[in-house]
Protein backbone atom coordinates (compact mmCIF):
# COMPACT_ATOMS: atom_id res chain seq x y z
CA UNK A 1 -81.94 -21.48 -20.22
CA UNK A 2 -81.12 -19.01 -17.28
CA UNK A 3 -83.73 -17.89 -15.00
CA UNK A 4 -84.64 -13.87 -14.53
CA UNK A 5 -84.06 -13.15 -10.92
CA UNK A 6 -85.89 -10.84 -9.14
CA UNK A 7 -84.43 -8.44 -6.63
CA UNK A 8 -84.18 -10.19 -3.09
CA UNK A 9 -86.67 -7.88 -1.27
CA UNK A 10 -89.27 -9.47 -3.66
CA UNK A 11 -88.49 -13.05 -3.27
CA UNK A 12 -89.53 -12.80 0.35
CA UNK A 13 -92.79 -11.01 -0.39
CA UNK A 14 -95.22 -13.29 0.80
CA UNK A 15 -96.60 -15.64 -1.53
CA UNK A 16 -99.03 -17.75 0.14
CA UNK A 17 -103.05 -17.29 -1.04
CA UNK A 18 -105.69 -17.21 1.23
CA UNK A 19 -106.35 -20.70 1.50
CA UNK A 20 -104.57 -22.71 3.30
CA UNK A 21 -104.16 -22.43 6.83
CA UNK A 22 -101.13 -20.25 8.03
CA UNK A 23 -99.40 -20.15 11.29
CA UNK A 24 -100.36 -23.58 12.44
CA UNK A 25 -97.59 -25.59 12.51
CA UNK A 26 -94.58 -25.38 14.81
CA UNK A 27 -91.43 -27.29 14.45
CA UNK A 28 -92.07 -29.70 16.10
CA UNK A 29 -95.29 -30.44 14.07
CA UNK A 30 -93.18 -30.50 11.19
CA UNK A 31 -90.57 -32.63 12.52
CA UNK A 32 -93.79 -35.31 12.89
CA UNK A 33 -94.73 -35.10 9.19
CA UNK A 34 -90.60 -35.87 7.88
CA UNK A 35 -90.32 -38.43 10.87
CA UNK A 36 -93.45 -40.04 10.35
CA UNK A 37 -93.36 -40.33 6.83
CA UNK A 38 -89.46 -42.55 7.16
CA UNK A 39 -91.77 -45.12 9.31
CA UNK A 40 -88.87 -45.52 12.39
CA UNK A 41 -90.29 -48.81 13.64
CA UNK A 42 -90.99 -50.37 9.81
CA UNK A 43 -87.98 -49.50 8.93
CA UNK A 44 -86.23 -50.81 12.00
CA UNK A 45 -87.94 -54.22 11.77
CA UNK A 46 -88.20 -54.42 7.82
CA UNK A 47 -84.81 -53.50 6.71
CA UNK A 48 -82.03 -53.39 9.40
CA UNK A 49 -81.72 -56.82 9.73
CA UNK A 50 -80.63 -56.86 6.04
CA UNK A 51 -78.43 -54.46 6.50
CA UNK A 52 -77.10 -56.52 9.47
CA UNK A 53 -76.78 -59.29 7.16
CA UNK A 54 -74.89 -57.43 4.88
CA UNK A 55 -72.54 -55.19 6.68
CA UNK A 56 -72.04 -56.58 9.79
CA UNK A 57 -72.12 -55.36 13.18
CA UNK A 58 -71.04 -51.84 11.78
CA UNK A 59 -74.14 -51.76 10.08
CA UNK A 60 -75.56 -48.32 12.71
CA UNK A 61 -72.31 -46.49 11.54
CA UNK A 62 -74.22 -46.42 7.93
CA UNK A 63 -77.08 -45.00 9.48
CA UNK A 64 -75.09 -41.47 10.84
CA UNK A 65 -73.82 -41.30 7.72
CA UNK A 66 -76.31 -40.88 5.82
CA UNK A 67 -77.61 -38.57 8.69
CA UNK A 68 -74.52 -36.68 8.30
CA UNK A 69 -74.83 -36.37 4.65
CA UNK A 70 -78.22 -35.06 4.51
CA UNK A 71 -77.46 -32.37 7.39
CA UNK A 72 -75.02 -31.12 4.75
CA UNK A 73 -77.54 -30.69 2.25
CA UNK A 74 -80.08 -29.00 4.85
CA UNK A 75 -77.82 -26.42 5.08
CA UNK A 76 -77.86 -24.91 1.74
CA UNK A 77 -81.61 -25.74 1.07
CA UNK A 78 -82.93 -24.13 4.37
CA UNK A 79 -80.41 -21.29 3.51
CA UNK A 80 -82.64 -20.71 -0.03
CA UNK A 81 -85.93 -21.62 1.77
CA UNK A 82 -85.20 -17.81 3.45
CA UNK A 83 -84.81 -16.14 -0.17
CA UNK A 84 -87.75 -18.28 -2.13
CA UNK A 85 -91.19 -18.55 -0.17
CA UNK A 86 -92.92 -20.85 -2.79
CA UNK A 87 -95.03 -23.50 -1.85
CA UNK A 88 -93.59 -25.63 -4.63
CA UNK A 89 -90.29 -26.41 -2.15
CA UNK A 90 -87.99 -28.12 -4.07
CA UNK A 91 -88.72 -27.53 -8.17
CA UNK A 92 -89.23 -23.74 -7.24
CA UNK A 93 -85.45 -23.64 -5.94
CA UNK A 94 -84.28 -25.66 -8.77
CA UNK A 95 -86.15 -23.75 -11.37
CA UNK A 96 -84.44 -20.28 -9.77
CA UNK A 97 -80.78 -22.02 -9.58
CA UNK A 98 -80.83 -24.13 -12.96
CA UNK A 99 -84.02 -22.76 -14.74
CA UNK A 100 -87.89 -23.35 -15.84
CA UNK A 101 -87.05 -26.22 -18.27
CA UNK A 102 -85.06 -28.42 -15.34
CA UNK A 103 -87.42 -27.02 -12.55
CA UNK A 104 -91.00 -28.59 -14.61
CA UNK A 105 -88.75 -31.61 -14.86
CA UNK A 106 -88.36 -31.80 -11.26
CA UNK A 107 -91.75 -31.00 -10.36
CA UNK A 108 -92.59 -34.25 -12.59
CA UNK A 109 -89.80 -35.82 -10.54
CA UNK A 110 -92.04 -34.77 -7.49
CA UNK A 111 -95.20 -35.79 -8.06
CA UNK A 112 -93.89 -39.34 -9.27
CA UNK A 113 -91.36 -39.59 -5.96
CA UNK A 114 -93.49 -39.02 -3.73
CA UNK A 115 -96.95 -40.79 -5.68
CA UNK A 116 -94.59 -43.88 -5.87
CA UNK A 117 -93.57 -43.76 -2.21
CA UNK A 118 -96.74 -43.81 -1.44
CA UNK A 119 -98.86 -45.72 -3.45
CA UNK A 120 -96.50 -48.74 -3.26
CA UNK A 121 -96.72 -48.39 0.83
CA UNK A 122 -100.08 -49.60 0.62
CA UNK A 123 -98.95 -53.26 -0.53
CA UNK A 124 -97.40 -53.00 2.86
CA UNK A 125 -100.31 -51.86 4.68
CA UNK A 126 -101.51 -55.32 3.27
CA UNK A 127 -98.94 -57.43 4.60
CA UNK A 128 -97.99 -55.88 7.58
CA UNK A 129 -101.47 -56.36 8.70
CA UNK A 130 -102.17 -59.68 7.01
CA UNK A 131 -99.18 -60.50 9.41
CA UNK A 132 -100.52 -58.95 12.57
CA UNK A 133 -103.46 -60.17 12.53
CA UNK A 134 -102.35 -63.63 11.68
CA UNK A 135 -99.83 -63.58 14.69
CA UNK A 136 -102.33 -62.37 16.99
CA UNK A 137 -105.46 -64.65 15.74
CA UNK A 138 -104.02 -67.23 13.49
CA UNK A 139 -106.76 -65.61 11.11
CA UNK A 140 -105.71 -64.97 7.50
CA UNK A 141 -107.28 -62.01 5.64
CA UNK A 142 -107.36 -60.80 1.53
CA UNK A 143 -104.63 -58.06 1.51
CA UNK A 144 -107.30 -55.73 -1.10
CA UNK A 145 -109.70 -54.85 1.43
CA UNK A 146 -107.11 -54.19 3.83
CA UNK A 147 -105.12 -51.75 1.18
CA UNK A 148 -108.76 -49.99 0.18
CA UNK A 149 -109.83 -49.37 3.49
CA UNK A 150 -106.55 -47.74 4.03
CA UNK A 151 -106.46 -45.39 1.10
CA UNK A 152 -110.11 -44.37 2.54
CA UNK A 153 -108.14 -43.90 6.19
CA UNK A 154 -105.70 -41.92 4.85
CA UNK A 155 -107.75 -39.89 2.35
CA UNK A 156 -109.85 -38.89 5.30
CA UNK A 157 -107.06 -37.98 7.14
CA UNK A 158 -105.56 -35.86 4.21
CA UNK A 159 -109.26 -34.15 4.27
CA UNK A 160 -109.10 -32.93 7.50
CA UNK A 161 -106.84 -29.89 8.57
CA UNK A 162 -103.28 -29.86 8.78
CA UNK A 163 -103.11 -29.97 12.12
CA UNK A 164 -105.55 -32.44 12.77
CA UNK A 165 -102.97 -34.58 10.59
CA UNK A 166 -99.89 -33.36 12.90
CA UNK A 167 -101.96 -34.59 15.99
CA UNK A 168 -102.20 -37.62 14.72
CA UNK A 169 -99.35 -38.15 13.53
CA UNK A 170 -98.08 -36.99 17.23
CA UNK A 171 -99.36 -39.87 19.07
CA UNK A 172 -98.58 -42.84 16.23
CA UNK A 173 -95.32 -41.67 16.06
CA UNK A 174 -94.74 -41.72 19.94
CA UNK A 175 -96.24 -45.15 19.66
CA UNK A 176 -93.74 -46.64 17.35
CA UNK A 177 -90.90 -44.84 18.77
CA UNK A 178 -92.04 -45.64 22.25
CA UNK A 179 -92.03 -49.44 21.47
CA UNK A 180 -88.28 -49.56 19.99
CA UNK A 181 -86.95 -47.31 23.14
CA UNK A 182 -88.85 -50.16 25.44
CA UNK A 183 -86.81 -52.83 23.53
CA UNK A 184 -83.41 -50.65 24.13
CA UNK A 185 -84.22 -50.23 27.77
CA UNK A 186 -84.67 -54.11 28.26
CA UNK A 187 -81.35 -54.79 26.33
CA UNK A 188 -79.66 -51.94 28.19
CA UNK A 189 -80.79 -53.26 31.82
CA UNK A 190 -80.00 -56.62 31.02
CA UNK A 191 -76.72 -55.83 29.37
CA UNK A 192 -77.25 -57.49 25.98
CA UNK A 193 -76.66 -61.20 25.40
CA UNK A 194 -72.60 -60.90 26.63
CA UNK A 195 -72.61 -57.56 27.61
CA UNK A 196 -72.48 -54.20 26.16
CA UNK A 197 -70.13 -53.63 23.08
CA UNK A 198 -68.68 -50.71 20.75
CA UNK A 199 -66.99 -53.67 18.30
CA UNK A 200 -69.89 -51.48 15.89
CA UNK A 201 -67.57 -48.71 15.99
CA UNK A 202 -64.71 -50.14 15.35
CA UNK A 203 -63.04 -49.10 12.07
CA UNK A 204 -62.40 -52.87 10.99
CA UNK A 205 -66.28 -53.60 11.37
CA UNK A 206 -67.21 -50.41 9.31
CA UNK A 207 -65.14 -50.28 6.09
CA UNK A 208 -66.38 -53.98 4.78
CA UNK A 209 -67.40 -55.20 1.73
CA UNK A 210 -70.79 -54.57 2.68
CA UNK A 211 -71.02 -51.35 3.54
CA UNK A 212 -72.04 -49.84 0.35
CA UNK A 213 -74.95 -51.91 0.91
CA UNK A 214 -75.93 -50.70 4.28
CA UNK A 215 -75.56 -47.20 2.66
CA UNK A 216 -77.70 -47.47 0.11
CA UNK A 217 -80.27 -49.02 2.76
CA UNK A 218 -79.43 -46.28 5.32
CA UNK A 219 -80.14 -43.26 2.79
CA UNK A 220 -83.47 -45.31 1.46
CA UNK A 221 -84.57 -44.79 4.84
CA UNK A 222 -83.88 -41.14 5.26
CA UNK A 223 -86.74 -40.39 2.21
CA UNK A 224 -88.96 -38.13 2.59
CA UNK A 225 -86.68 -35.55 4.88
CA UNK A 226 -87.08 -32.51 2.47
CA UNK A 227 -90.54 -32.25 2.58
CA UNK A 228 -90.22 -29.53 5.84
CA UNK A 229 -89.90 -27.16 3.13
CA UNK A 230 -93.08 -28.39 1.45
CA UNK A 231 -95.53 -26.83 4.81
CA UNK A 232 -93.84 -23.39 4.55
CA UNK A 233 -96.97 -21.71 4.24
CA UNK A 234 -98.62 -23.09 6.96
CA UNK A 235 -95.82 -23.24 9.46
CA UNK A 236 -95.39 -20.69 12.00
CA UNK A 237 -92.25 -17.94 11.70
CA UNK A 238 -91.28 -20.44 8.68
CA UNK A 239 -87.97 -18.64 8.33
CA UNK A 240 -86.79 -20.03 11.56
CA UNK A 241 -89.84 -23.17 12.17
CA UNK A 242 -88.75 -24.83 8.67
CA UNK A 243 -85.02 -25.07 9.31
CA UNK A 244 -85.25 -25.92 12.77
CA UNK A 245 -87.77 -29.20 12.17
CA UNK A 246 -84.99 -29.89 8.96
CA UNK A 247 -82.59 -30.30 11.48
CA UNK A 248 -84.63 -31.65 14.18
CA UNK A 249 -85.78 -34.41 11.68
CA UNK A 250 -82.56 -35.37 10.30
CA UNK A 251 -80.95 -35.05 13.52
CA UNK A 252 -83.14 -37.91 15.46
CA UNK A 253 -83.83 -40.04 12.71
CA UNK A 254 -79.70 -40.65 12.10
CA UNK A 255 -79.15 -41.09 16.00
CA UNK A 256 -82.41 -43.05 16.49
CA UNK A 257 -81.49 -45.51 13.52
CA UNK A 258 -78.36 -45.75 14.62
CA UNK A 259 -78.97 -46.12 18.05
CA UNK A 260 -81.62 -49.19 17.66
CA UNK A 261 -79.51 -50.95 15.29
CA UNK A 262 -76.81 -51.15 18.05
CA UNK A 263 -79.36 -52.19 20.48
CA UNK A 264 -80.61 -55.28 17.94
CA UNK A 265 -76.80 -55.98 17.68
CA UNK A 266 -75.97 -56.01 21.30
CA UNK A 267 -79.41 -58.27 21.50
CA UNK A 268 -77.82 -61.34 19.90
CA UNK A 269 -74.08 -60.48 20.47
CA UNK A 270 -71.35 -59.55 17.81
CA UNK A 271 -70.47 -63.00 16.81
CA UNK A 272 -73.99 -64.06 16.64
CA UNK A 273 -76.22 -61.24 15.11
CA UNK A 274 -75.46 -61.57 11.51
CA UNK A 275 -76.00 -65.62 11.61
CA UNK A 276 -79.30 -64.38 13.30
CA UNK A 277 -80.42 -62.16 10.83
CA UNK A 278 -79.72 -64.80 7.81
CA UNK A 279 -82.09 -67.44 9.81
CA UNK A 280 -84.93 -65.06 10.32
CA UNK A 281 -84.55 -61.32 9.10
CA UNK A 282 -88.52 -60.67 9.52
CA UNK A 283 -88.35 -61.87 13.04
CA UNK A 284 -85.30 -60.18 14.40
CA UNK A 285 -86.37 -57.63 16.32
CA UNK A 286 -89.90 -59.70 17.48
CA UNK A 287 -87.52 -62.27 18.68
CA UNK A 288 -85.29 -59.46 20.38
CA UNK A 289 -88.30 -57.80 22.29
CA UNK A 290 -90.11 -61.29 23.28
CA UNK A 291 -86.44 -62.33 25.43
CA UNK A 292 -85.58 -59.23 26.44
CA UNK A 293 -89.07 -57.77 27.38
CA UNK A 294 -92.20 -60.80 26.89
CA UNK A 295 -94.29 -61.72 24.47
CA UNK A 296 -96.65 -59.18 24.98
CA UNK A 297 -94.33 -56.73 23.60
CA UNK A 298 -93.94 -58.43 20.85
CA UNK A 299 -98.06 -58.50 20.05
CA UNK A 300 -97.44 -54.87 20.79
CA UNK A 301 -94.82 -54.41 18.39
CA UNK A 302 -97.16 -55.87 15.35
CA UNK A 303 -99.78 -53.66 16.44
CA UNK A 304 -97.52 -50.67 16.25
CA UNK A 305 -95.75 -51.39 12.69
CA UNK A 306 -99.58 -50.96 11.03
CA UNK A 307 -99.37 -47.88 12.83
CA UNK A 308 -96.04 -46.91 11.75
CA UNK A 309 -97.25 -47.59 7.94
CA UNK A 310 -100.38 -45.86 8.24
CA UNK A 311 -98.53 -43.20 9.68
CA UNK A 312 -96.08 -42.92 6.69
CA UNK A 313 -98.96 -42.98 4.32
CA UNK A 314 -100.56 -39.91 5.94
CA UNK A 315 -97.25 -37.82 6.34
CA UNK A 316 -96.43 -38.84 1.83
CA UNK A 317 -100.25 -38.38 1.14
CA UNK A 318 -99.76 -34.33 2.80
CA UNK A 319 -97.10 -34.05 0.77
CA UNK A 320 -98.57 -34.71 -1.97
CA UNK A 321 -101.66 -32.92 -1.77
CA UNK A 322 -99.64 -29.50 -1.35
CA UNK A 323 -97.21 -30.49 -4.14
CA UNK A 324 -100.29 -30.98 -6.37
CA UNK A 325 -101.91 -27.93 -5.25
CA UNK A 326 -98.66 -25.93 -5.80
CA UNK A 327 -98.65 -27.05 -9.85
CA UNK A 328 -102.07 -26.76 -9.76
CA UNK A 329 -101.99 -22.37 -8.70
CA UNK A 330 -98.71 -22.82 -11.45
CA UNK A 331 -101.29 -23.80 -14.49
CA UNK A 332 -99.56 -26.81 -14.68
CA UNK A 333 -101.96 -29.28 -13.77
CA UNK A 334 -105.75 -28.35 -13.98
CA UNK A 335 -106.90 -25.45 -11.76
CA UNK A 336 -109.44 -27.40 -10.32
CA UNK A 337 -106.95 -29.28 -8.06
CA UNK A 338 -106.24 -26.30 -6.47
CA UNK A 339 -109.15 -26.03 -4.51
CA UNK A 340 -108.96 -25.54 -0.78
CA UNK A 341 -111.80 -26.90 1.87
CA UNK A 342 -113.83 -23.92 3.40
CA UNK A 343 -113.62 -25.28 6.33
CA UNK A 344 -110.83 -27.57 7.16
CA UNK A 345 -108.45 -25.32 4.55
CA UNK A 346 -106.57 -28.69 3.08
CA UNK A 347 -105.93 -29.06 -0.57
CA UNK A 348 -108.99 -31.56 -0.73
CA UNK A 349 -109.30 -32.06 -4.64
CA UNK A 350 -105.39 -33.13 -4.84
CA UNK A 351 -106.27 -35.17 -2.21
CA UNK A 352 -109.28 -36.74 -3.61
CA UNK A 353 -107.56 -37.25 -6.76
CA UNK A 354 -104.08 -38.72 -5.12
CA UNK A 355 -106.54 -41.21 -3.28
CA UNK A 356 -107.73 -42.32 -6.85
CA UNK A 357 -104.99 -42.77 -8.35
CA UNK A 358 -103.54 -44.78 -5.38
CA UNK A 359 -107.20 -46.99 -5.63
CA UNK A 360 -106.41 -47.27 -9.35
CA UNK A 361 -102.98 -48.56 -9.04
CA UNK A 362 -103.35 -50.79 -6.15
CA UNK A 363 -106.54 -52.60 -7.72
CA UNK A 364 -104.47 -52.98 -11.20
CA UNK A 365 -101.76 -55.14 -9.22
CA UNK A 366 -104.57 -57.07 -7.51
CA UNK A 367 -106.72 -57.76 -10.60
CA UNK A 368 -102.75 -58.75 -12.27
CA UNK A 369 -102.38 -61.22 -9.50
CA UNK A 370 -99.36 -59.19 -8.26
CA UNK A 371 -97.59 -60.06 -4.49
CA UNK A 372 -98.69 -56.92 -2.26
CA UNK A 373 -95.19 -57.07 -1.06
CA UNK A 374 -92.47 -58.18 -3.67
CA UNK A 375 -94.55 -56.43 -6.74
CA UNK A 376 -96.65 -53.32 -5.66
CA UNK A 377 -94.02 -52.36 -2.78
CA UNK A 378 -90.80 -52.85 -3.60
CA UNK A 379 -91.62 -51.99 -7.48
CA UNK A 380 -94.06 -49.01 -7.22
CA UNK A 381 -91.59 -47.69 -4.33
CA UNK A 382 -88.05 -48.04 -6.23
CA UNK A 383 -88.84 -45.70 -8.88
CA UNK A 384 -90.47 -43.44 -6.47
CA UNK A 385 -87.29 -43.51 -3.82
CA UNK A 386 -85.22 -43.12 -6.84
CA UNK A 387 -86.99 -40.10 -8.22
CA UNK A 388 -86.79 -38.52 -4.63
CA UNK A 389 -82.93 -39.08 -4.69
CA UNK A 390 -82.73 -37.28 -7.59
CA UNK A 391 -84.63 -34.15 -6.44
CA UNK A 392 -82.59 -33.68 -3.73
CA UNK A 393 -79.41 -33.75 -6.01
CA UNK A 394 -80.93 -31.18 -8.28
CA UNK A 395 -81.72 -28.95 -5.52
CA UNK A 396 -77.89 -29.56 -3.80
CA UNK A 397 -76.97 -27.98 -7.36
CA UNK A 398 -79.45 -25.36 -7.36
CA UNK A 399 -78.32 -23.87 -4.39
CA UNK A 400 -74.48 -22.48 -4.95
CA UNK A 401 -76.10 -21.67 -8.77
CA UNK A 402 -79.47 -19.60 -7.22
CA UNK A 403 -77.26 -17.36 -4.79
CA UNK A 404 -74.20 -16.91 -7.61
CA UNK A 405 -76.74 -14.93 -9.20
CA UNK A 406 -78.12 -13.06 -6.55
CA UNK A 407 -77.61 -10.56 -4.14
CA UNK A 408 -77.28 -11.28 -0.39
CA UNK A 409 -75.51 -11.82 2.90
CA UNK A 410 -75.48 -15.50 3.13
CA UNK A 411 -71.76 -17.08 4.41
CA UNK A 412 -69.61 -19.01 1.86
CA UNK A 413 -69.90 -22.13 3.90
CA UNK A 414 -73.68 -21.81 3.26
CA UNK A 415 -73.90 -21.08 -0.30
CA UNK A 416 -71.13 -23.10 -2.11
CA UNK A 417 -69.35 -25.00 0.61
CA UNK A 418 -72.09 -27.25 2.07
CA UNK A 419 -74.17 -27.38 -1.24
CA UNK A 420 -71.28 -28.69 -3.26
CA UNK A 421 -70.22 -31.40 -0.54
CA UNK A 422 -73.75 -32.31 -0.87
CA UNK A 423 -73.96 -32.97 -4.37
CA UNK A 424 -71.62 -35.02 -4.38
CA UNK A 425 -72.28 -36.96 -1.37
CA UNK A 426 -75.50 -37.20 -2.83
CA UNK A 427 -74.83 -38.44 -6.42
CA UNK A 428 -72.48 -41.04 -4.85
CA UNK A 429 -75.40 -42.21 -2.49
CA UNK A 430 -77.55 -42.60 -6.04
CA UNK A 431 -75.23 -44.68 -7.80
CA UNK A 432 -74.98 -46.93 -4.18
CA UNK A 433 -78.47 -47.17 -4.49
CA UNK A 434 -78.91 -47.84 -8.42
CA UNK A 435 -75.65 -50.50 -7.82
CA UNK A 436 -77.80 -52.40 -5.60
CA UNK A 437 -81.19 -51.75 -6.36
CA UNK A 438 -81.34 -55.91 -7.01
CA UNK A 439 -81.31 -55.86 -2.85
CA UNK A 440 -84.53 -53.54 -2.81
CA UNK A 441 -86.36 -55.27 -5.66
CA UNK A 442 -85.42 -58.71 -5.89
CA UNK A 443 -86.44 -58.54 -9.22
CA UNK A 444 -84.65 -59.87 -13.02
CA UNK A 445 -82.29 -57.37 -14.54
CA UNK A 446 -85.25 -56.55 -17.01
CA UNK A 447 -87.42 -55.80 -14.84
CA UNK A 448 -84.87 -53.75 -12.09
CA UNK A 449 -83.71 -52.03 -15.85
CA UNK A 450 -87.20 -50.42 -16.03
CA UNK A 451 -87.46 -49.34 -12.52
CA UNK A 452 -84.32 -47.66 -13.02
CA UNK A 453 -85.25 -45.57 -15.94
CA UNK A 454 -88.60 -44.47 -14.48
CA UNK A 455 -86.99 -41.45 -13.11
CA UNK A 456 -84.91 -40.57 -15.72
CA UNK A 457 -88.05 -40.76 -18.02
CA UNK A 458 -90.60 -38.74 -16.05
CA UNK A 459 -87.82 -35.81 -15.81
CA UNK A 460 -87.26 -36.41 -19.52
CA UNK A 461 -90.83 -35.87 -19.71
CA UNK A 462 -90.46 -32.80 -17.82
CA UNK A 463 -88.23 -31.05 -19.89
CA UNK A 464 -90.45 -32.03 -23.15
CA UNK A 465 -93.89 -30.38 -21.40
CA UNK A 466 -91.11 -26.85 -20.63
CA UNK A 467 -90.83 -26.65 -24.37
CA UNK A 468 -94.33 -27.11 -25.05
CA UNK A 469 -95.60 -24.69 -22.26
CA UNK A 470 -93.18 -22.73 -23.44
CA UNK A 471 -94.36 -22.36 -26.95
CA UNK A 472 -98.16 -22.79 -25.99
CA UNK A 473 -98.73 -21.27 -22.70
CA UNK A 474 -96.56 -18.60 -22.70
CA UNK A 475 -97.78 -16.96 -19.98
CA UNK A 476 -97.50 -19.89 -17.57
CA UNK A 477 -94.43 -20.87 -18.23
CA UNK A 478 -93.05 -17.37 -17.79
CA UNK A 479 -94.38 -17.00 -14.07
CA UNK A 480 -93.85 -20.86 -13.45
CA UNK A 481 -91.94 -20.95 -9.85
CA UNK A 482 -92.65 -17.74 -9.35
């Protein structure tokens, strides 16, 4: 069903109620929020070494693509974020390029994303701190109080204003950063294990076998990046804040991940890195900052990866809270979660009810005798990752659709150009991804089978509740996204 479009003037009336608190963040608080939210360090010391393993030393050449990619789908989504000031971010642009029926399907596609990436995150809360504090005490603790006391952390956090979250974030996310560039400078000034190479470069190294595989893992650990959009309304000039923290984000995330894969290949050498990472892929990078820095870097390093995953759960549980609030103001989900703190200004009730949920689900896995890891990560995450993927594709299609329709002065390059290259960069990073989901799960067929269809099924779901809103609740439906 096609979409009524207002006149242009309108869309940029401002939309944001009194609430929230406006012109608070800068881009560079932003930027924190995407950043933190991909977890640099976890990501660096949970999952490159598998993609080491499986690609090779051209593994970091994965990395900028996927950086590359996603750039290409900034533009045309920070082009619309000038035209549609909706706190709903992405399902408000899809409903105005594709319509109301796929737009409530994406908003379901939303709220389970970013729920799953989440709520899963806390089985690694668990382990990466079951871990730590083993290392550092040879102590062993239950992983449940550990993943409880978190959602309370993070809840808090969530409770508090939006900038006392960007703070925060601030100073975890110079921690973990900080610890990685330490382990690059003592690599750099010792010149690697035979001295510094570009072999990663090299075309033979990057088109392997393997490479889909490091793809797949590369854009897994871009998720997250469109949420800029999400803190319009509290973002200072957002017109020219939003865009510029897209690009910021994407920008050092794809040279960062890049970079620090190099440096944990030119750690171990080109001939020796891969054999390295199939021995011990957990330990690859602890046994890359113990030579080249000490052992005390190392201790550091643990400390810093619970940081790094609390700091992902705050950025995802901010997301959340303004998604929920967003469907909330639409009728869609009661009215109650809409509710803004007097004094702090966050969306509180979302929050309250995002930190039960997460309770709910994590003590269901415990009381099923479920691995915090292998079962309540990797499976609550998957769908979640896969849901996100999906969103963005939608909204890559959106865009060219939304400004067909409209009137305005955006370039060509802008509007169809970039949005179309992204769609189907994008649906070609999806099927990577759904082609080796086996490598993120390590699950049976059955079980990766059902992961798979979670997203399909929620935005399935989606489109059913359109219809019924539509011949029910009339009235919301019409001004839904608007």
């Amino acid at each position: 069903m096609s979409v009524t479009t207002p006149d242009p003037a309108q869309e940029r009336a401002p939309s944001a109620p009194a609430g929230l608190r406006s012109g608070t963040l800068g881009t560079a608080d932003i930027a924190f929020f995407v950043v933190s939210a991909a977890a640099p360090l976890t990501v660096m010391a949970g999952v490159a070494p598998l993609a080491i393993l499986l690609g090779g030393i051209g593994a970091p050449v994965g990395y900028l693509v996927a950086g590359l990619t996603l750039a290409v789908l900034a533009v045309g989504f920070t082009t619309m974020s000038r035209h549609v000031t909706h706190g709903g971010a992405f399902y408000a642009y899809i409903t105005r390029g594709l319509g109301r029926p796929v737009g409530v399907g994406a908003a379901l596609l939303a709220l389970i994303g970013y729920n799953g990436m989440e709520i899963g995150v806390y089985g690694l809360l668990a382990t990466s701190t079951q871990d730590t504090v083993h290392a550092l005490s040879g102590s062993d603790v239950p992983w449940l109080p550990v993943s409880l006391a978190g959602l309370l952390l993070i809840g808090y956090g969530g409770y508090r204003s939006v900038d006392f979250g960007a703070k925060v974030l601030g100073v975890l996310l110079v921690a973990e950063t900080g610890i990685l560039v330490l382990l690059a400078a003592g690599v750099l000034l010792k010149g690697g294990a035979h001295g510094l190479s570009a072999a990663s470069l090299a075309p033979g190294n990057v088109l392997v076998p393997g490479t889909a595989a490091v793809l797949a893992f590369a854009f897994a650990a871009f998720t997250g990046f469109e949420s800029t959009v999400i803190y319009r309304r509290e973002a200072r000039d957002p017109e020219r804040t939003v865009p510029r923290a897209t690009y910021l984000a994407i920008g050092f995330l794809g040279l960062f991940y890049a970079f620090v894969v190099w440096i944990a290949v030119q750690a171990f050498g080109d001939d020796e890195v891969v054999a390295a990472a199939g021995e011990d892929p957990a330990g690859l990078f602890f046994t890359a900052i113990s030579t080249y820095v000490g052992d005390w870097a190392a201790d550091l390093m643990h400390v810093f990866i619970v940081t790094s995953v609390l700091a992902s759960l705050l950025a995802f549980h901010n997301a959340i809270n303004r998604y929920g609030l967003a469907l909330a103001e639409e009728g869609v989900l009661p009215r109650r979660l809409g509710r803004v703190h007097p004094r702090h200004r966050s969306p509180y009730v979302a929050g309250l009810a995002q930190t039960v949920l997460g309770a709910v689900v994590v003590t269901a896995f415990w009381a099923a005798d479920a691995d915090p890891y292998g079962q309540l990560l990797l499976w609550v995450n998957t769908p979640g990752m896969i849901g996100l993927l999906l969103l963005q594709l939608l909204a890559a299609i959106a865009v060219p659709c939304y400004f067909r329709r409209v009137r305005h002065q955006e370039g060509v390059l802008r509007t169809l150009v970039a949005p179309i290259a992204a769609t189907v960069l994008l649906a070609t990073a999806i099927v990577l991804v759904v082609g080796h989901i086996d490598l993120f799960t390590g699950a049976s067929p059955t079980v990766n089978a059902v992961l798979i269809a979670v997203a399909p099924t929620v935005f399935a779901v989606g489109l059913l509740l359109a219809w019924w809103l539509r011949r029910r609740r009339p009235r919301v439906y019409a001004q839904f996204a608007e």
